[in-house]
Protein backbone atom coordinates (compact mmCIF):
# COMPACT_ATOMS: atom_id res chain seq x y z
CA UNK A 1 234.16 7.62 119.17
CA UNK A 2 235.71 9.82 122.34
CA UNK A 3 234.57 9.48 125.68
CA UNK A 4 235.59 11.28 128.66
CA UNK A 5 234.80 10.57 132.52
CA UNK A 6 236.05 11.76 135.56
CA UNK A 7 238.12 10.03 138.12
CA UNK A 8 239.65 10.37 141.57
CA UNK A 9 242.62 12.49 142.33
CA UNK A 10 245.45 10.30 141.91
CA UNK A 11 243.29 7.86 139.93
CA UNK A 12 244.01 8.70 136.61
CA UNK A 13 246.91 6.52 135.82
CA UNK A 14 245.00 3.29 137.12
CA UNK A 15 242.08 4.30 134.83
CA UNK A 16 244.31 4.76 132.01
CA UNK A 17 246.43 1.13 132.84
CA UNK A 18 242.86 -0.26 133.29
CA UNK A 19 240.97 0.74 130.18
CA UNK A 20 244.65 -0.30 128.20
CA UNK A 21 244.50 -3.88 129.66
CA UNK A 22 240.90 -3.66 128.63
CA UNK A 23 241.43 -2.60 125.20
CA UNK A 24 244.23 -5.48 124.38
CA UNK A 25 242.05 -8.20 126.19
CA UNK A 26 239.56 -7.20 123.91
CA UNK A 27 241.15 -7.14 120.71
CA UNK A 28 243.38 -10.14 121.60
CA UNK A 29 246.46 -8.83 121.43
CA UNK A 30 249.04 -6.85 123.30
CA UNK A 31 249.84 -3.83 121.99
CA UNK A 32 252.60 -0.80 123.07
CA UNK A 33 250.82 2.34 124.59
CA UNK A 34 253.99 4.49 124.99
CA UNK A 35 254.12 8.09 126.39
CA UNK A 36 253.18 10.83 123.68
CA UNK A 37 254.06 14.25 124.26
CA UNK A 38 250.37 16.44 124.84
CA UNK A 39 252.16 18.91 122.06
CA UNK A 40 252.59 16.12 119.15
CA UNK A 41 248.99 15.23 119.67
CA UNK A 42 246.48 16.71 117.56
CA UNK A 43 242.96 17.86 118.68
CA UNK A 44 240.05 15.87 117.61
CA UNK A 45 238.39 17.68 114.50
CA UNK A 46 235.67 20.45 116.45
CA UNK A 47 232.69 18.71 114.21
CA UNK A 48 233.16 15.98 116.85
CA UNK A 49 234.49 17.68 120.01
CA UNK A 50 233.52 21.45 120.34
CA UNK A 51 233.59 21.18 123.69
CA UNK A 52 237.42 20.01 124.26
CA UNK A 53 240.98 20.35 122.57
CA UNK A 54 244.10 18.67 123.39
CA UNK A 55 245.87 21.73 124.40
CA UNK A 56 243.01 22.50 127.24
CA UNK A 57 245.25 19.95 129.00
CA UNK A 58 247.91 21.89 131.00
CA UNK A 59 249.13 19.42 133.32
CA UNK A 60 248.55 15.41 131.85
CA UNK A 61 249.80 12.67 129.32
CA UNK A 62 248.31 10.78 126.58
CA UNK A 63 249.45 7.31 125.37
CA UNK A 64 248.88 5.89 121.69
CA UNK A 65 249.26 2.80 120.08
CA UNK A 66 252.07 2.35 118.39
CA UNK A 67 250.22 -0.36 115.37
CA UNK A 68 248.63 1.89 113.57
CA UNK A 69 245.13 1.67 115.24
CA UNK A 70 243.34 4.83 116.64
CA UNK A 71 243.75 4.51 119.58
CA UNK A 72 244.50 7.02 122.35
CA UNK A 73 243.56 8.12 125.42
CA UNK A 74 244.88 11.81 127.13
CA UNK A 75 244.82 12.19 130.85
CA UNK A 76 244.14 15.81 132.32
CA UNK A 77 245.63 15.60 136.20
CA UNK A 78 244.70 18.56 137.22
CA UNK A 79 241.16 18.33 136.13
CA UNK A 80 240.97 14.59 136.91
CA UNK A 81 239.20 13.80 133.97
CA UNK A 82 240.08 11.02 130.92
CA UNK A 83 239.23 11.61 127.25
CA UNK A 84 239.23 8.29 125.01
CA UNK A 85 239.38 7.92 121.70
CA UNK A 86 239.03 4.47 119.73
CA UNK A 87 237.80 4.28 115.85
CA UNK A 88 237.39 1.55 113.09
């Protein structure tokens, strides 16, 4: 599943910290979200999202989980928008 929404300027990094804490209340469990660099990230496969690659992000972050669980969400600051992606 990805999702995207927008979000106030300066807002994206509370969105992304809030849909984390979220995400491990959820699954009960904390998990590590660390940093991933935009360019080790892959696009999602253009079946599912013509409308958006990774690399349309010019000026943003993403953060992964680190246990093996698809899991990531990419931040696009200058657009103010957040793209989510979760799976089975």
């Amino acid at each position: 599943m990805y999702i995207r929404f927008a979000v106030g300027s300066g807002e994206e990094s509370n969105a992304v910290d809030a849909i984390l804490a979220d995400h491990n209340k959820r699954m009960g469990e904390y998990d590590s979200y660390p940093a991933v660099p935009l360019a080790n990230m892959m696009s999602p496969p253009a079946a599912q999202m013509s409308w958006w690659t990774v690399n349309s992000i010019t000026n943003g972050y993403s953060r992964g989980s680190t246990n093996g669980q698809p899991f990531y969400i990419w931040a696009d600051l200058s657009r103010h928008t957040i793209y989510v992606h979760a799976s089975d």
